[in-house]
PDB file of N, CA and C in Angstrom:
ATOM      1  N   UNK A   1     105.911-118.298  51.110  1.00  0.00           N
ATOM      2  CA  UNK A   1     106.098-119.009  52.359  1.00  0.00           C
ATOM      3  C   UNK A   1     104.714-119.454  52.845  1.00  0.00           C
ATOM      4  N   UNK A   2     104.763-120.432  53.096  1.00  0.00           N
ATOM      5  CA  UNK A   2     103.434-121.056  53.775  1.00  0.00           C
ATOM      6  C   UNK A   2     103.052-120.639  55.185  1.00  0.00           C
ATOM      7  N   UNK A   3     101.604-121.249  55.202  1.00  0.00           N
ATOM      8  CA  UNK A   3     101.375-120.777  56.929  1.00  0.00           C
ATOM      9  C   UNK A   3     102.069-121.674  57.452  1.00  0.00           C
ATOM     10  N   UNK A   4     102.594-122.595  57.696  1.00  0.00           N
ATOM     11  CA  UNK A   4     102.652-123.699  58.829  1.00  0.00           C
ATOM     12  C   UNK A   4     104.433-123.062  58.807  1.00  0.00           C
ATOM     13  N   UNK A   5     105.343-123.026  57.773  1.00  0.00           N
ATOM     14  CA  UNK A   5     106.589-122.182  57.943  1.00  0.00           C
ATOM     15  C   UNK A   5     106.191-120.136  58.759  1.00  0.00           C
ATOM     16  N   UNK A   6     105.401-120.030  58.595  1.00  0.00           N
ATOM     17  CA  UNK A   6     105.647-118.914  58.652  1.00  0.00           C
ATOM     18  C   UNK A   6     104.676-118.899  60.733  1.00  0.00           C
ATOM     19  N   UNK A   7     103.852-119.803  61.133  1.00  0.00           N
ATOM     20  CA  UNK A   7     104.020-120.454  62.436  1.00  0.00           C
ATOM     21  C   UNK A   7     104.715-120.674  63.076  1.00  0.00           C
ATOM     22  N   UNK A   8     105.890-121.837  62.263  1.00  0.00           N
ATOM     23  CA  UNK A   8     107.113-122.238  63.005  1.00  0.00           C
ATOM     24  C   UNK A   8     108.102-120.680  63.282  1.00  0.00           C
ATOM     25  N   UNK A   9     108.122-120.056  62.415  1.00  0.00           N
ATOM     26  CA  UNK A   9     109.184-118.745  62.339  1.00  0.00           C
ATOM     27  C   UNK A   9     108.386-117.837  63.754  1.00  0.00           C
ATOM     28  N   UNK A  10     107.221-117.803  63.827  1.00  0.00           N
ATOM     29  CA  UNK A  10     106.651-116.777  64.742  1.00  0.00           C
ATOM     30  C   UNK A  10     107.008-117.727  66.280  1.00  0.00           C
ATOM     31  N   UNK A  11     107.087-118.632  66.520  1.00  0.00           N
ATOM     32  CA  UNK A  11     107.165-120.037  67.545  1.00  0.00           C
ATOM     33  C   UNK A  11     108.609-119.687  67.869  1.00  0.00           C
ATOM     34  N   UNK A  12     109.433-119.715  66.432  1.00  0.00           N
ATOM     35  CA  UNK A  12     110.662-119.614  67.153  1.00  0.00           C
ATOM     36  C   UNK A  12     111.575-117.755  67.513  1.00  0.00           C
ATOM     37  N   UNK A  13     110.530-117.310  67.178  1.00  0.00           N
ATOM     38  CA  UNK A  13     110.951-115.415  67.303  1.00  0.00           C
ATOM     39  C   UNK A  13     110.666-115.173  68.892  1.00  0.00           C
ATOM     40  N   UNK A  14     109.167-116.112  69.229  1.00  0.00           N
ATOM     41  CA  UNK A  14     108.816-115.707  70.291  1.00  0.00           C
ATOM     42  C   UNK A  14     109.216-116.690  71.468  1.00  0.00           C
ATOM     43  N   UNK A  15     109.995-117.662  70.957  1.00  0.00           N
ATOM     44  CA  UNK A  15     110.694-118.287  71.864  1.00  0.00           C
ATOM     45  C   UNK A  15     112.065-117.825  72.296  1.00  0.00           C
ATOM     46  N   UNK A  16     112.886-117.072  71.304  1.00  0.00           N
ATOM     47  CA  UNK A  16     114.235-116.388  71.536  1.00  0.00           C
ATOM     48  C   UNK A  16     113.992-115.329  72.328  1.00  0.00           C
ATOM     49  N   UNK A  17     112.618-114.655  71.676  1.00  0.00           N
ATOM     50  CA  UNK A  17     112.279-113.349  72.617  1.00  0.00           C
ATOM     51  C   UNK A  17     112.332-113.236  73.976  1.00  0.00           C
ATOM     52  N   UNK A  18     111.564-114.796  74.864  1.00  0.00           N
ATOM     53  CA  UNK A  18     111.205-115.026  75.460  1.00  0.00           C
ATOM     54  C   UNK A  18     112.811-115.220  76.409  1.00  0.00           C
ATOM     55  N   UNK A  19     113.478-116.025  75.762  1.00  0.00           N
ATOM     56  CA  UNK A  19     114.862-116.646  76.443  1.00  0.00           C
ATOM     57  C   UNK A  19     115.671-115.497  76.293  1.00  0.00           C
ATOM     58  N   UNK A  20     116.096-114.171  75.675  1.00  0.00           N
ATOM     59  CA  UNK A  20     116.855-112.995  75.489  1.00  0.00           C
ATOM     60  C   UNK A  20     116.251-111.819  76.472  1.00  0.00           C
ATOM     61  N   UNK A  21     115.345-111.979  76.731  1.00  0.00           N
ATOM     62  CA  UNK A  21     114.574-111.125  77.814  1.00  0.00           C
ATOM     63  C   UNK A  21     115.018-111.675  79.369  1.00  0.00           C
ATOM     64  N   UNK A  22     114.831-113.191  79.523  1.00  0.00           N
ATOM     65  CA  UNK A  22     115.286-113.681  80.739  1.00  0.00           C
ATOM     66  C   UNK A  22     116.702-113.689  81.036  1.00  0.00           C
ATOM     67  N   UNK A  23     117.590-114.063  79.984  1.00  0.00           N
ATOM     68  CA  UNK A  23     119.242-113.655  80.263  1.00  0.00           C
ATOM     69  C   UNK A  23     119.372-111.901  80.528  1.00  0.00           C
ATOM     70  N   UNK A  24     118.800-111.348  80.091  1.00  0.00           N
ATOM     71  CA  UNK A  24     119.071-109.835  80.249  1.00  0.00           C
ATOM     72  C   UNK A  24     118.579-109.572  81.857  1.00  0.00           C
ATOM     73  N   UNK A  25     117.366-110.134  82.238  1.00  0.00           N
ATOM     74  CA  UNK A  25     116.752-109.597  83.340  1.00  0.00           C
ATOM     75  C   UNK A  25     118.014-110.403  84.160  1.00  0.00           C
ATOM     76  N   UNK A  26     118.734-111.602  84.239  1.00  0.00           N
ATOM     77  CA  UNK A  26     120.107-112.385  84.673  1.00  0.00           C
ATOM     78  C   UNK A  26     120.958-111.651  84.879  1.00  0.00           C
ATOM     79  N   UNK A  27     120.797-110.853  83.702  1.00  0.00           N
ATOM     80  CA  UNK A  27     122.215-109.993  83.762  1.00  0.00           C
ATOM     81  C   UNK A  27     123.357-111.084  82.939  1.00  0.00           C
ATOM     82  N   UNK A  28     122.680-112.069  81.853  1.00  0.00           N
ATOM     83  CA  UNK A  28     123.619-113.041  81.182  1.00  0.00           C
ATOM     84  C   UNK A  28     123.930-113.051  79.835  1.00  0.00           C
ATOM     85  N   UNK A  29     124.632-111.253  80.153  1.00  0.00           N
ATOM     86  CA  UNK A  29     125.250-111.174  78.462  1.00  0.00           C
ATOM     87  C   UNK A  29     125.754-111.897  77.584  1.00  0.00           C
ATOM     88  N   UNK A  30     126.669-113.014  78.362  1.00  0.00           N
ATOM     89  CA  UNK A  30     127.163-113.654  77.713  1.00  0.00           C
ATOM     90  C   UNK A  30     126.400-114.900  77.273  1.00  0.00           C
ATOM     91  N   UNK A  31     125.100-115.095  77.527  1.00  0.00           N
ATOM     92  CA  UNK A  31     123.800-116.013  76.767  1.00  0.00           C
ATOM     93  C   UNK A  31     123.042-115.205  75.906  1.00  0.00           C
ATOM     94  N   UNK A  32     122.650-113.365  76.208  1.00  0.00           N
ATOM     95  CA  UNK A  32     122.439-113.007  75.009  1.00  0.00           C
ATOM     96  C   UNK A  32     123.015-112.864  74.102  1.00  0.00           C
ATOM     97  N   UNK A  33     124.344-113.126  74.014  1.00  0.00           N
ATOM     98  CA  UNK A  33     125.252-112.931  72.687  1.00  0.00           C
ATOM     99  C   UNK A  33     124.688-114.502  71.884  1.00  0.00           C
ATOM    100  N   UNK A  34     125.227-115.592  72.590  1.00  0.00           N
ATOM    101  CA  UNK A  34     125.439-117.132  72.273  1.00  0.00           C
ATOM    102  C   UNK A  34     123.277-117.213  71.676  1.00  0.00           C
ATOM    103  N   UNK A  35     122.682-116.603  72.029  1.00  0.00           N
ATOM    104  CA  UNK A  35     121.504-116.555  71.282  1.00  0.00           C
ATOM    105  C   UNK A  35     121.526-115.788  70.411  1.00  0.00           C
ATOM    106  N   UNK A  36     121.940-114.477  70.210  1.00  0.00           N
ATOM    107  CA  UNK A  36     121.602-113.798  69.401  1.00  0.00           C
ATOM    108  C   UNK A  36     122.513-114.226  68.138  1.00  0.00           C
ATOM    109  N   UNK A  37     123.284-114.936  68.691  1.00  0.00           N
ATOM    110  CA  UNK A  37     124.551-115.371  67.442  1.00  0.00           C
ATOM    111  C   UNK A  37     123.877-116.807  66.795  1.00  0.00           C
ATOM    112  N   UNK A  38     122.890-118.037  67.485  1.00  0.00           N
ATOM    113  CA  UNK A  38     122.074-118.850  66.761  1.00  0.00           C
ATOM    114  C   UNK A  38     121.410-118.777  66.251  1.00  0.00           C
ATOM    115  N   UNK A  39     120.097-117.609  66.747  1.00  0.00           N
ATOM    116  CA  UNK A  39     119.234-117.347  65.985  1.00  0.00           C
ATOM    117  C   UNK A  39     118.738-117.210  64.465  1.00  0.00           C
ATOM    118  N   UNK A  40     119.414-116.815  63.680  1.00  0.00           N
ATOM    119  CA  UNK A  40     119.922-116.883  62.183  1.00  0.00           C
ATOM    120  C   UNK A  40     119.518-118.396  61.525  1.00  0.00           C
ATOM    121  N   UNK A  41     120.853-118.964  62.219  1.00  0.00           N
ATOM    122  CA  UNK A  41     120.954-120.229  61.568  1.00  0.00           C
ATOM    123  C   UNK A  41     119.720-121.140  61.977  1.00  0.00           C
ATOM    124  N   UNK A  42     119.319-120.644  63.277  1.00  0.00           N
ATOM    125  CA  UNK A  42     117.923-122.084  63.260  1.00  0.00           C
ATOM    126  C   UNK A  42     116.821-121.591  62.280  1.00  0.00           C
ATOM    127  N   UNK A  43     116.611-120.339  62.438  1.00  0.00           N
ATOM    128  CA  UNK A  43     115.416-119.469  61.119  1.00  0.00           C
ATOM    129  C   UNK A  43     115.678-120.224  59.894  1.00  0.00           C
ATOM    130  N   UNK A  44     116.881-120.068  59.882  1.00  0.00           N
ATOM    131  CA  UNK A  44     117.645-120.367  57.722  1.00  0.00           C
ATOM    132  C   UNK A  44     117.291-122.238  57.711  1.00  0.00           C
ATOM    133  N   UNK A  45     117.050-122.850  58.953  1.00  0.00           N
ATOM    134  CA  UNK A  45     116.848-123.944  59.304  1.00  0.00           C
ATOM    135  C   UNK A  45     115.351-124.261  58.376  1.00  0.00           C
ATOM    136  N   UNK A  46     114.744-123.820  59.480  1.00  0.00           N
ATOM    137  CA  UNK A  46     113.125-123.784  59.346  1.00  0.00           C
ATOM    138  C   UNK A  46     112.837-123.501  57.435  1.00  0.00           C
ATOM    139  N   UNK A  47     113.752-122.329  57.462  1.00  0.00           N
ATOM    140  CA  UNK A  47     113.085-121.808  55.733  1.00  0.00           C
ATOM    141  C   UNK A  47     113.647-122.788  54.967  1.00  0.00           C
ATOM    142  N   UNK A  48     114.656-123.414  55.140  1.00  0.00           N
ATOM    143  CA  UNK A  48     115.024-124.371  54.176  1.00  0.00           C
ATOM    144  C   UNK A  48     114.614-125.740  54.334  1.00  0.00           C
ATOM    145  N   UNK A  49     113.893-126.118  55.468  1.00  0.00           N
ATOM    146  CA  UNK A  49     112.760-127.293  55.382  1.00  0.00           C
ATOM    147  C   UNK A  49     111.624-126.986  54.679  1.00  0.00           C
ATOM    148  N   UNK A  50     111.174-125.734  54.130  1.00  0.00           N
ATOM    149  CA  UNK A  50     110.074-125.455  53.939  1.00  0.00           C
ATOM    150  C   UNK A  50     110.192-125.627  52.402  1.00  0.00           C
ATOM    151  N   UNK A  51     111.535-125.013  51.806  1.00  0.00           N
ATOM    152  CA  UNK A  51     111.751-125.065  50.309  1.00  0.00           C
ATOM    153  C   UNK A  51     111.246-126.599  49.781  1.00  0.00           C
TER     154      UNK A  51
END
Protein backbone atom coordinates (compact mmCIF):
# COMPACT_ATOMS: atom_id res chain seq x y z
CA UNK A 1 0.00 0.00 0.00
CA UNK A 2 1.32 3.31 -0.78
CA UNK A 3 1.71 6.47 1.25
CA UNK A 4 -0.77 8.66 -0.43
CA UNK A 5 -3.53 5.38 0.04
CA UNK A 6 -2.49 4.77 3.29
CA UNK A 7 -3.07 9.07 4.04
CA UNK A 8 -6.33 8.86 2.48
CA UNK A 9 -7.24 5.69 4.94
CA UNK A 10 -5.81 7.71 8.09
CA UNK A 11 -8.09 11.09 6.65
CA UNK A 12 -10.89 8.92 6.47
CA UNK A 13 -10.50 6.86 10.12
CA UNK A 14 -10.07 10.21 11.59
CA UNK A 15 -12.86 11.71 9.98
CA UNK A 16 -15.48 8.85 11.09
CA UNK A 17 -13.76 9.11 14.44
CA UNK A 18 -14.41 12.51 14.54
CA UNK A 19 -18.33 12.26 13.28
CA UNK A 20 -19.01 8.84 15.73
CA UNK A 21 -17.77 10.73 18.73
CA UNK A 22 -20.17 13.76 17.94
CA UNK A 23 -23.40 11.50 17.33
CA UNK A 24 -22.60 9.72 20.62
CA UNK A 25 -21.96 12.98 22.61
CA UNK A 26 -25.96 13.70 20.55
CA UNK A 27 -26.98 10.86 21.94
CA UNK A 28 -27.53 9.78 17.88
CA UNK A 29 -27.38 6.10 17.96
CA UNK A 30 -29.13 5.83 15.26
CA UNK A 31 -26.16 7.90 13.10
CA UNK A 32 -23.65 5.81 14.93
CA UNK A 33 -25.02 2.73 13.54
CA UNK A 34 -25.71 4.37 9.71
CA UNK A 35 -21.72 5.25 10.10
CA UNK A 36 -20.48 2.49 11.51
CA UNK A 37 -22.41 0.41 8.88
CA UNK A 38 -20.53 2.78 5.80
CA UNK A 39 -17.44 2.85 6.98
CA UNK A 40 -16.21 -0.48 5.39
CA UNK A 41 -17.39 0.19 2.11
CA UNK A 42 -15.84 3.78 1.67
CA UNK A 43 -12.23 2.15 3.09
CA UNK A 44 -12.76 -0.97 0.39
CA UNK A 45 -13.40 2.31 -1.81
CA UNK A 46 -10.15 4.05 -1.28
CA UNK A 47 -8.11 0.47 -1.40
CA UNK A 48 -9.52 -0.36 -4.58
CA UNK A 49 -8.60 3.02 -6.25
CA UNK A 50 -5.28 2.37 -5.13
CA UNK A 51 -5.01 -1.28 -6.79
Amino acid sequence: MNDATVRRLQALDDEYTAAVNAAIEEGRDDLVQHLAAEYPDHAAEIMEEAA
